[in-house]
Every structure is written in structure tokens, then in C-alpha cells.
Protein backbone atom coordinates (compact mmCIF):
# COMPACT_ATOMS: atom_id res chain seq x y z
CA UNK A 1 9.21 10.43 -8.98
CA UNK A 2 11.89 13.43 -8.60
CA UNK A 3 9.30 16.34 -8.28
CA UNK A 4 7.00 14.27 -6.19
CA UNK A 5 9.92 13.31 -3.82
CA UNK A 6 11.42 16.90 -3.64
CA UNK A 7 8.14 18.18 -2.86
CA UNK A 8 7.40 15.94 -0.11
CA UNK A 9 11.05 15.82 1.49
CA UNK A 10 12.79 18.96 1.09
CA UNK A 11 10.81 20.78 3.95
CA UNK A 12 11.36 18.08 6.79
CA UNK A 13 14.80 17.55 5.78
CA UNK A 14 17.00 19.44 7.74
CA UNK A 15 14.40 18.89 10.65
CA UNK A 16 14.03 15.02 10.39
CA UNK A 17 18.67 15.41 10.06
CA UNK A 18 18.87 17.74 13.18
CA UNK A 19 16.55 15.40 15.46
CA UNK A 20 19.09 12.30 14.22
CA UNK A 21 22.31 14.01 14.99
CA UNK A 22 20.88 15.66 18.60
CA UNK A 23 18.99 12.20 19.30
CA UNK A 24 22.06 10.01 17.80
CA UNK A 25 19.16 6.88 16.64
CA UNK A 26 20.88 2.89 16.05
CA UNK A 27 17.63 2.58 13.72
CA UNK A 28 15.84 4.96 11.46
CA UNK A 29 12.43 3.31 9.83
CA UNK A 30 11.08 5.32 6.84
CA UNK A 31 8.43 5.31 4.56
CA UNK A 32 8.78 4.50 1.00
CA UNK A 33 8.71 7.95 -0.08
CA UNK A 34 10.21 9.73 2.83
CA UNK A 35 13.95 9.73 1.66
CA UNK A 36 14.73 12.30 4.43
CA UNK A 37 14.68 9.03 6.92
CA UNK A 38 17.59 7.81 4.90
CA UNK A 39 19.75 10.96 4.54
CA UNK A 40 19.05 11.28 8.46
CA UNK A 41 20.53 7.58 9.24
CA UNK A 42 23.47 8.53 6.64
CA UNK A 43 24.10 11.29 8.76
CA UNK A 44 24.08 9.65 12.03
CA UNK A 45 25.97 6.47 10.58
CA UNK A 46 22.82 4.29 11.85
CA UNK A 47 20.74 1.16 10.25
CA UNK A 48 18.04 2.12 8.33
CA UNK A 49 14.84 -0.17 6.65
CA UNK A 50 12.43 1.36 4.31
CA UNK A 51 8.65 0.52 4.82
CA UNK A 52 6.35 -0.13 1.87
CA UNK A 53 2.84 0.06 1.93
CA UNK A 54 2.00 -1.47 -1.49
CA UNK A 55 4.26 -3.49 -4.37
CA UNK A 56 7.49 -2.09 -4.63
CA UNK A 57 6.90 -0.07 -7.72
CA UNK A 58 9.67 2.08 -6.51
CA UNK A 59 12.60 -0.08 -6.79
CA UNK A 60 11.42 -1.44 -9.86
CA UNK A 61 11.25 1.57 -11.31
CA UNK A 62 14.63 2.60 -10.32
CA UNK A 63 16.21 -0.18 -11.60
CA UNK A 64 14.56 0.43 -14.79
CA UNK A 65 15.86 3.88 -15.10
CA UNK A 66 19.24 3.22 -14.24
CA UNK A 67 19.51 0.41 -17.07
CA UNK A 68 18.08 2.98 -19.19
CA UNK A 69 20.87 5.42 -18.13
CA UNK A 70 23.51 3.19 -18.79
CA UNK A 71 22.84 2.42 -22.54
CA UNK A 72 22.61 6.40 -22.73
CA UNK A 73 25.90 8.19 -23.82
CA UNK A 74 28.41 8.84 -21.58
CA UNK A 75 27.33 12.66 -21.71
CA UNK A 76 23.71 12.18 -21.60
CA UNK A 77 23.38 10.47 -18.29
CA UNK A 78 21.65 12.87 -15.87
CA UNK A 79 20.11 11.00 -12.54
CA UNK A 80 18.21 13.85 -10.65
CA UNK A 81 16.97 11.71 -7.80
CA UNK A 82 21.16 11.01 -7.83
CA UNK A 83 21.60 14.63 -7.46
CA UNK A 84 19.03 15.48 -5.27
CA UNK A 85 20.33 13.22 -2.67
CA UNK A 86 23.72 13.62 -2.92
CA UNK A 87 23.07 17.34 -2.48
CA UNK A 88 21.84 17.04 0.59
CA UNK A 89 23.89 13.81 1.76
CA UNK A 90 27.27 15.36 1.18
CA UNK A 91 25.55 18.63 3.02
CA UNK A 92 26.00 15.96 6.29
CA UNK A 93 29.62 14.63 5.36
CA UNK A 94 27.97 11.14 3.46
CA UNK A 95 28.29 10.40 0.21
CA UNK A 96 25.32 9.04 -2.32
CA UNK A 97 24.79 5.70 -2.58
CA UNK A 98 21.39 3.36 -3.94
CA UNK A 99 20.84 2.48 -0.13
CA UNK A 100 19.69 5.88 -0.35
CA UNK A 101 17.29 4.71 -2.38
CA UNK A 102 16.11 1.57 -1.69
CA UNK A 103 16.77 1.11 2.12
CA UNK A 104 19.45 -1.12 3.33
CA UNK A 105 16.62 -3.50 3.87
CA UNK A 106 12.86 -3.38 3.40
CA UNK A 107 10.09 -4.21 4.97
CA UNK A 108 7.15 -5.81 2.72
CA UNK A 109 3.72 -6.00 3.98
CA UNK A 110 2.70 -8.15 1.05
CA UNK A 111 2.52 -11.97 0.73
CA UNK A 112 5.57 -13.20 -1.89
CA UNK A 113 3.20 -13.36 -5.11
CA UNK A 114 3.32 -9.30 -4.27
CA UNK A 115 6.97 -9.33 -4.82
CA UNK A 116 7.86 -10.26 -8.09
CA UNK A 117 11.46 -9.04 -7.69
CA UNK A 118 12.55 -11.26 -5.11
CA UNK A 119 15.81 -9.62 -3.16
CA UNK A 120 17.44 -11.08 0.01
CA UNK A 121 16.81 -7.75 1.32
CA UNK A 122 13.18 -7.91 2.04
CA UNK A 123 11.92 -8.81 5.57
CA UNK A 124 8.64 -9.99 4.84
CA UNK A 125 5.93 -8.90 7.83
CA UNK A 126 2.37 -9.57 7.78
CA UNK A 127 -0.49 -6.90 7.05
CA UNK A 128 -2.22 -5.60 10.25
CA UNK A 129 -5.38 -3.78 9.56
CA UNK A 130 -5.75 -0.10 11.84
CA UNK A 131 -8.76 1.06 11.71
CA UNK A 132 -7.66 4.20 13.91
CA UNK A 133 -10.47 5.15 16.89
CA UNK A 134 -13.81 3.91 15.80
CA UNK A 135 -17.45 2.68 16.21
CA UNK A 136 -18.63 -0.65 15.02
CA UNK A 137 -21.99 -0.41 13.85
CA UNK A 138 -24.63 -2.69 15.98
CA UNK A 139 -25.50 -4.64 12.33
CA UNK A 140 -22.40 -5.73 12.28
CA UNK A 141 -23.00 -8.12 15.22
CA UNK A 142 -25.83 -9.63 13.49
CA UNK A 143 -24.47 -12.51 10.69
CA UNK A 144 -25.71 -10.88 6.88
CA UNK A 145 -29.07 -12.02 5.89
CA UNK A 146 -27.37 -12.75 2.14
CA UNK A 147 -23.69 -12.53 0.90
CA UNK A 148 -22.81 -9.50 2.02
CA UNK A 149 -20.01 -6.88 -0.43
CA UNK A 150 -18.51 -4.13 0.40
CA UNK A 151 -18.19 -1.97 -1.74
CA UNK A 152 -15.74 1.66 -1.40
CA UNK A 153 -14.16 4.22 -3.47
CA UNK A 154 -11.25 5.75 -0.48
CA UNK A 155 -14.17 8.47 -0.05
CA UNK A 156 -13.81 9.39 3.64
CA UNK A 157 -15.96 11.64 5.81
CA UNK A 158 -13.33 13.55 7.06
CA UNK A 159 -11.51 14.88 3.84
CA UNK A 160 -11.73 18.22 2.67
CA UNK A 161 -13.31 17.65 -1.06
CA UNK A 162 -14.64 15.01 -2.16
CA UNK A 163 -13.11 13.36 -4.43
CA UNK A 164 -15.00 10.64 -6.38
CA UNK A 165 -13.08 7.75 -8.36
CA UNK A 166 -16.73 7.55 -9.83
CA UNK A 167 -19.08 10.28 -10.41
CA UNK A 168 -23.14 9.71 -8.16
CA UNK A 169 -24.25 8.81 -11.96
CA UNK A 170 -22.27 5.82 -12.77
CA UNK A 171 -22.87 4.22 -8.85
CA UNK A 172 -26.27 4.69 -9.52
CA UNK A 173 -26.04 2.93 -12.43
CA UNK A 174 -24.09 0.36 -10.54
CA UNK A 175 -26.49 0.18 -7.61
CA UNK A 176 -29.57 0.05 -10.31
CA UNK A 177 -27.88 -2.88 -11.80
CA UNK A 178 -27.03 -4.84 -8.73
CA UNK A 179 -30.01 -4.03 -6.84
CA UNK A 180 -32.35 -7.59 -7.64
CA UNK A 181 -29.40 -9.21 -6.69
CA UNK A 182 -29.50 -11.78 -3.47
CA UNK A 183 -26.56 -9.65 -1.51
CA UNK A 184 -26.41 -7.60 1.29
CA UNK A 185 -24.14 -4.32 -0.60
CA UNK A 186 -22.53 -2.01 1.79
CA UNK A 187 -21.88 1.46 0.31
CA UNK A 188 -19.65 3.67 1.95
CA UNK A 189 -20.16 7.21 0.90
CA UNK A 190 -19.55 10.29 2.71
CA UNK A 191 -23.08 12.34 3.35
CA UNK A 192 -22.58 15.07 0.42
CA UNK A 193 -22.44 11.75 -2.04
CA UNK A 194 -25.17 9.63 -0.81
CA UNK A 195 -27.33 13.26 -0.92
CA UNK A 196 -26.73 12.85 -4.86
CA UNK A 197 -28.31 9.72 -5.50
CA UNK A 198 -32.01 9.29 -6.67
CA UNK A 199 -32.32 5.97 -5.19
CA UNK A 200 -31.17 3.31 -3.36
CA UNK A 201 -32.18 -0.55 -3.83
CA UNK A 202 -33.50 -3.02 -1.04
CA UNK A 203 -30.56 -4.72 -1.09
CA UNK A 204 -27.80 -1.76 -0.19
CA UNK A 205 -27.00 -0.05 3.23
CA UNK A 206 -24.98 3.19 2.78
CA UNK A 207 -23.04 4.21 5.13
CA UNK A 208 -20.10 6.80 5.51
CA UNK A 209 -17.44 4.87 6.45
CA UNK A 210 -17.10 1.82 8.36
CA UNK A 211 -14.03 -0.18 9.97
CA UNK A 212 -12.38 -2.62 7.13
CA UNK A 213 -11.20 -5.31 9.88
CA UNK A 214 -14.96 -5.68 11.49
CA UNK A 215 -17.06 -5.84 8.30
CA UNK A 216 -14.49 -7.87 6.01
CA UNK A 217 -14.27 -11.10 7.98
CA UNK A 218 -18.30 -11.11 7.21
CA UNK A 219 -17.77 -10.35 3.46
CA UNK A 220 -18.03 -12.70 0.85
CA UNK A 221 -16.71 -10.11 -2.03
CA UNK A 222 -15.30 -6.33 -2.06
CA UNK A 223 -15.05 -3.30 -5.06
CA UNK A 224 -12.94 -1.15 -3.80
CA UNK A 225 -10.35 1.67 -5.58
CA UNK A 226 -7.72 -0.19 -4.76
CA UNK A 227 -6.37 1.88 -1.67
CA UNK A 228 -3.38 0.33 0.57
CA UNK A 229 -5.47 -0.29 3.35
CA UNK A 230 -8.57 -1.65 1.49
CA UNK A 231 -6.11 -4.00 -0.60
CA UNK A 232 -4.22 -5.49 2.56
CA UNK A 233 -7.45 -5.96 4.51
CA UNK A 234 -8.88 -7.61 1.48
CA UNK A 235 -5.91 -9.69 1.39
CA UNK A 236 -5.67 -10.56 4.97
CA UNK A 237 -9.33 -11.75 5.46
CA UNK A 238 -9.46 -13.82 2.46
CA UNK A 239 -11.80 -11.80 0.61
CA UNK A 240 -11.92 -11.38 -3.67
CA UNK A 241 -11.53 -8.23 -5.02
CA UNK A 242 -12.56 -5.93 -7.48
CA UNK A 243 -10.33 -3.20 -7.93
CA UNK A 244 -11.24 -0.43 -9.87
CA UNK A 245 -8.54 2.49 -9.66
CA UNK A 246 -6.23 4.17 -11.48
CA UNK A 247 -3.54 4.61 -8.87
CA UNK A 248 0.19 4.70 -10.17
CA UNK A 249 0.97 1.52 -8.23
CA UNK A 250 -2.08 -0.30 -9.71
CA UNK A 251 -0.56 -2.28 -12.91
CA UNK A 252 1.96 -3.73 -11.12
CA UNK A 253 -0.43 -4.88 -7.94
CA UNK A 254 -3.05 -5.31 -10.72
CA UNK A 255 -0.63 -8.16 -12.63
CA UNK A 256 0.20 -9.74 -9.02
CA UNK A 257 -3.49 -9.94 -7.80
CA UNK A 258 -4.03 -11.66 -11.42
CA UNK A 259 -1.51 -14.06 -11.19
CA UNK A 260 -3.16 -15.09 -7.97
CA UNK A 261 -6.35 -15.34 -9.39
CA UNK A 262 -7.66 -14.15 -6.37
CA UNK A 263 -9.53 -10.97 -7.89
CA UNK A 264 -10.47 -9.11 -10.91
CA UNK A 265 -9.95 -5.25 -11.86
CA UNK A 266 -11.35 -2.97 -14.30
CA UNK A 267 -10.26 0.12 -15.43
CA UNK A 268 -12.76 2.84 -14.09
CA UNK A 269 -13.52 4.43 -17.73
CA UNK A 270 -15.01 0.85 -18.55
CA UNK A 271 -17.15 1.13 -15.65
CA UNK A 272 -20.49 0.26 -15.95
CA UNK A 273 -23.61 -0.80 -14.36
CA UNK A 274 -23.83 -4.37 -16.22
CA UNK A 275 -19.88 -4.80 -16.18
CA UNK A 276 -20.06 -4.55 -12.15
CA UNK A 277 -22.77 -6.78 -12.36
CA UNK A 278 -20.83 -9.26 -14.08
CA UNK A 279 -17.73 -9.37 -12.11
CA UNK A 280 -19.37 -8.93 -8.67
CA UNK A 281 -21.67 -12.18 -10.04
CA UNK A 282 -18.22 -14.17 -10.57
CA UNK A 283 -16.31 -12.95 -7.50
CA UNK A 284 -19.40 -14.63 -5.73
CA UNK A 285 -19.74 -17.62 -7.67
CA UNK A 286 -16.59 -18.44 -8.76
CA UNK A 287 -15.41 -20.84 -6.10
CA UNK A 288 -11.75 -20.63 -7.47
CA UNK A 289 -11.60 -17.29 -6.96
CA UNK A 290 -12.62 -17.81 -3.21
CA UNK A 291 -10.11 -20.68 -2.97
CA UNK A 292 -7.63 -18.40 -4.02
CA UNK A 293 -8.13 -15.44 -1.88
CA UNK A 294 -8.35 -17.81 1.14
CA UNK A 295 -4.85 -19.34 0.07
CA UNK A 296 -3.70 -15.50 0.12
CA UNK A 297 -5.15 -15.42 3.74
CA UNK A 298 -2.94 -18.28 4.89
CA UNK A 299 0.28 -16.97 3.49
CA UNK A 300 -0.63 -13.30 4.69
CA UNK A 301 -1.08 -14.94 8.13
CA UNK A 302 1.70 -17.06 8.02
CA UNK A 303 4.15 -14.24 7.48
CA UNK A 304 6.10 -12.78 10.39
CA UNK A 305 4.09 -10.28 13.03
CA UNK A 306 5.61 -7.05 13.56
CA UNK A 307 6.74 -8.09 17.33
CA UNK A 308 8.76 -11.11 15.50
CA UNK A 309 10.31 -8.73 12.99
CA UNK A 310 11.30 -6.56 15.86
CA UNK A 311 13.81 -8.76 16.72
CA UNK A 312 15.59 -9.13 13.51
CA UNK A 313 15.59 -5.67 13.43
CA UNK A 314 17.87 -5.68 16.54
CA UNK A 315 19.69 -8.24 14.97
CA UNK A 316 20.34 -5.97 11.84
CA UNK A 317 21.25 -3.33 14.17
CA UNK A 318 23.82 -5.21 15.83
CA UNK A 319 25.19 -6.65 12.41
CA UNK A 320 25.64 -2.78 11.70
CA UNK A 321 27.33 -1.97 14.81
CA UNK A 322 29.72 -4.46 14.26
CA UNK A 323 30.49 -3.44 10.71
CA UNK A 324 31.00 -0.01 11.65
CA UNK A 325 33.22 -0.77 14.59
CA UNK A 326 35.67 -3.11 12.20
CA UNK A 327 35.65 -0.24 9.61
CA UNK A 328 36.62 2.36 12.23
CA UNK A 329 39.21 0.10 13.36
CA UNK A 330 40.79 -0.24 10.18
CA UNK A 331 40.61 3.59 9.60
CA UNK A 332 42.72 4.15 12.97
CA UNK A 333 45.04 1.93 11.98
């Protein structure tokens, strides 16, 4: 995580610190990679909540090294994310410490089954799908003719090259497979891809991208790579999965989604046209499946809105405030 972290952080640092200490924030919100947030609030002395987007590999994996570390001899017990932040913490007159880290608190999008390290820390707060500025598609007013599936691999119109999960020769296999199925399959691939295909079934309507929140409420099942915003939509409209991906956060959201039994996954080198037939076939038919995701959909509504968690952020904030005002007290006297 080090190299990954260094790279991303080290050139906002210093600009992210300077903006705290000339703006002087009570609250600094930052993302689950962007440790510069926390050094900032260190600097400043202010509250500050990291945001995940996805299961909280990060913590986990944190934890794990530092119980690793401490069955290590005394002299063999290097921490460079330790030293990396300290470095620049005691650069701003703080001192290291795992808030650093983890956040003093932290905001999880996901519904509890997603958290399978329960800490009084977390501030649960619903998923809320942005699709960004977009156009809904006229078919999408119409109701599907069949069961309609989405089905996406994070390919996006607008990115530089494109980068395929799967190569145009296994989804044609896929589509070939699928295609004398009764479903309505919507194919999002950007122009260059869908130009590699040899054919396209009956049954399938590519397009190059199309907004989750409008066409997942009309799905009945989704394959998708397994993306943060493709999970949580998936998630929020009661939809079963099939996650192929090989993303680093996927075993651990892989062995929650399972536990749910609201979705399958697959690995993508075991990706095939008859194996996608199969699993698509039991996301549609397996009405346990469907019970499941729409149990997900209850508890992913049920958990706070962002407005709501607004206010126990100003709570927190206050809570802070006072802390800090009882500890400079006690350092005057």
C-alpha cells in the first residue's frame, strides 16, 4: 500500500497542509487513500472522518500487518507507512498516530454484512448512485420486453485506452452463448470495442455507456467487474450480481456478497461463454438469490442519508472542540 500511497499523496501534500493552516477547517473529510486529508487536520488540530468507497480492506490490512510486526524481533520491525507519515506529520509540529491511518471515524457506504470488522467508529451512510451529467436513453422509458441484464466491464467512453477486463473474443463467446436466451442484455461497450465484434444476437442492445440509477431499477440481473459504483448501485436497487474482476478489494467484497447470498462471482480467467450462461440462468431463476438482494435493498435504504449524517458530523465536531479546549486548559495550567 506504501508505494501506492506515496505516489498518490506526496505531490498534494504540502498543498492540501497550506490550504488547512491559511483556511483553519473544524472538519477535514478524506478519501480512503488520500492520507494528506489527515496530516492536513493533524496540522490544523481539526476532526477528521475517512470516506470509503468499498469494504474496508484498508484497515484490515493494517491491522494485519501490525500483528505481524509485533511477533517480529524487536530489531526487525520496520513500518514504512509509520515513517512516511510521521515524516511529514512531525514536518507540521504533530506526532504519528493510527488515526493517521484509519480516520478518527469512518464513513461506510456499505450495508453491515459489508463490514465484517465491526468498530464503534463507523458511521454507517447509505449508497447514493451519481451518475454525473447525462442522457437517459428514450428505451429506457419503455418497461423491457423480457428480463432485462446489464451487463459492464468499467469500460467508459471517455478514457484514454481501453482497457478490457475481457478481451472482444471471450464477450463474443459470452454473447454467442446467451443470445437464445429470453432476456433483454444490455452491453455497454465503448465504440472501438463494439467495432471488434463479429456479431451481435437478437436479444442484446450495445450501448456505450448508460446511467446505472435509470436502467438498474428495470434490471432483473447484472455482470459487472465489480467497480464501486456498479457494486453500490447493484446493491441499492436490489439487483443480483455477477462480479467478475480481479480488483484488490474483490476477495474481501467477494466473501461479503457470498455470505449474503445475494450474488455470485467468477474469476475472469474461468470465464467462459457456457459458465456466464450458467450463472446469469441462476441469478434469474434463483428466487433466493432475488430475495436476498432485495433484503440488501432494504438495509441499504434503511441506513442513514448523507443530510442525516451531516449532523452527527457536527456533533463529532463539537465533541472535538470540547476535547481540545479541556486539553488546552490543562496545558495552561
Amino acid at each position: 500500500m506504501l508505494p501506492q500511497a506515496r505516489r498518490s499523496n506526496d505531490s498534494m501534500m504540502e498543498d492540501v497542509v497550506e490550504l488547512a493552516l491559511e483556511w483553519r477547517p473544524d472538519l477535514v473529510l478524506w478519501g480512503a487513500k488520500a492520507f494528506a486529508g489527515a496530516v492536513a487536520a493533524a496540522a490544523v488540530g481539526a476532526a477528521h472522518v475517512r470516506v470509503l468507497y468499498s469494504v474496508d480492506v484498508y484497515t484490515r490490512m493494517r491491522e494485519d500487518f501490525l500483528h505481524a510486526k509485533a511477533l517480529r524481533p524487536a530489531d526487525d520491525r520496520a513500518d514504512g507507512l509509520q515513517e512516511w507519515l510521521t515524516g511529514w506529520v512531525e514536518k507540521y509540529g504533530g506526532v504519528f498516530c493510527e488515526d493517521l491511518v484509519n480516520g478518527q471515524f469512518t464513513i461506510d457506504p456499505l450495508p453491515a454484512a459489508f463490514r465484517p470488522d465491526p468498530r464503534p467508529t463507523t458511521l454507517p451512510m447509505q449508497f447514493v448512485p451519481y451518475n454525473g451529467t447525462n442522457v437517459v436513453p428514450r428505451w429506457l422509458a419503455e418497461p423491457p420486453r423480457a428480463p432485462r441484464v446489464l451487463m459492464t466491464f468499467g469500460d467508459h467512453v471517455n478514457d484514454g485506452p481501453v482497457r478490457h477486463l475481457l478481451p472482444a473474443g471471450r464477450i463474443q463467446e459470452i454473447l454467442d452463448s446467451v443470445g437464445d436466451l429470453d432476456i433483454e442484455l444490455v452491453l455497454t461497450l465503448p465504440r472501438q470495442a463494439q467495432e471488434e465484434l463479429s456479431r451481435v444476437p437478437a436479444n442484446t442492445r450495445l450501448v456505450e455507456s448508460v446511467p446505472l440509477s435509470e436502467v438498474l431499477p428495470g434490471c432483473s440481473a447484472m455482470v459487472h467487474h465489480g467497480g464501486t459504483w456498479s457494486f453500490g448501485c447493484a446493491l441499492r436497487y436490489g439487483v443480483p450480481q455477477l462480479l467478475v474482476s480481479r480488483a484488490f478489494d474483490v476477495p474481501l467484497k467477494l466473501q461479503c456478497l457470498e455470505r449474503t447470498g445475494a450474488g455470485l462471482s467468477m474469476k475472469p480467467s474461468d470465464v467462459d461463454g457456457p459458465a456466464v450462461r450458467e450463472a446469469l440462468l441462476r441469478l434469474l431463476e434463483d428466487g433466493t438469490l432475488r430475495a436476498n438482494a432485495q433484503r440488501l435493498r432494504r438495509e441499504v435504504l434503511a441506513m442513514p442519508a448523507p443530510n442525516e449524517v451531516v449532523r452527527t458530523l457536527e456533533g463529532l465536531v463539537l465533541a472535538h472542540r470540547a476535547v481540545a479546549h479541556r486539553g488546552a486548559g490543562v496545558a495552561a495550567r
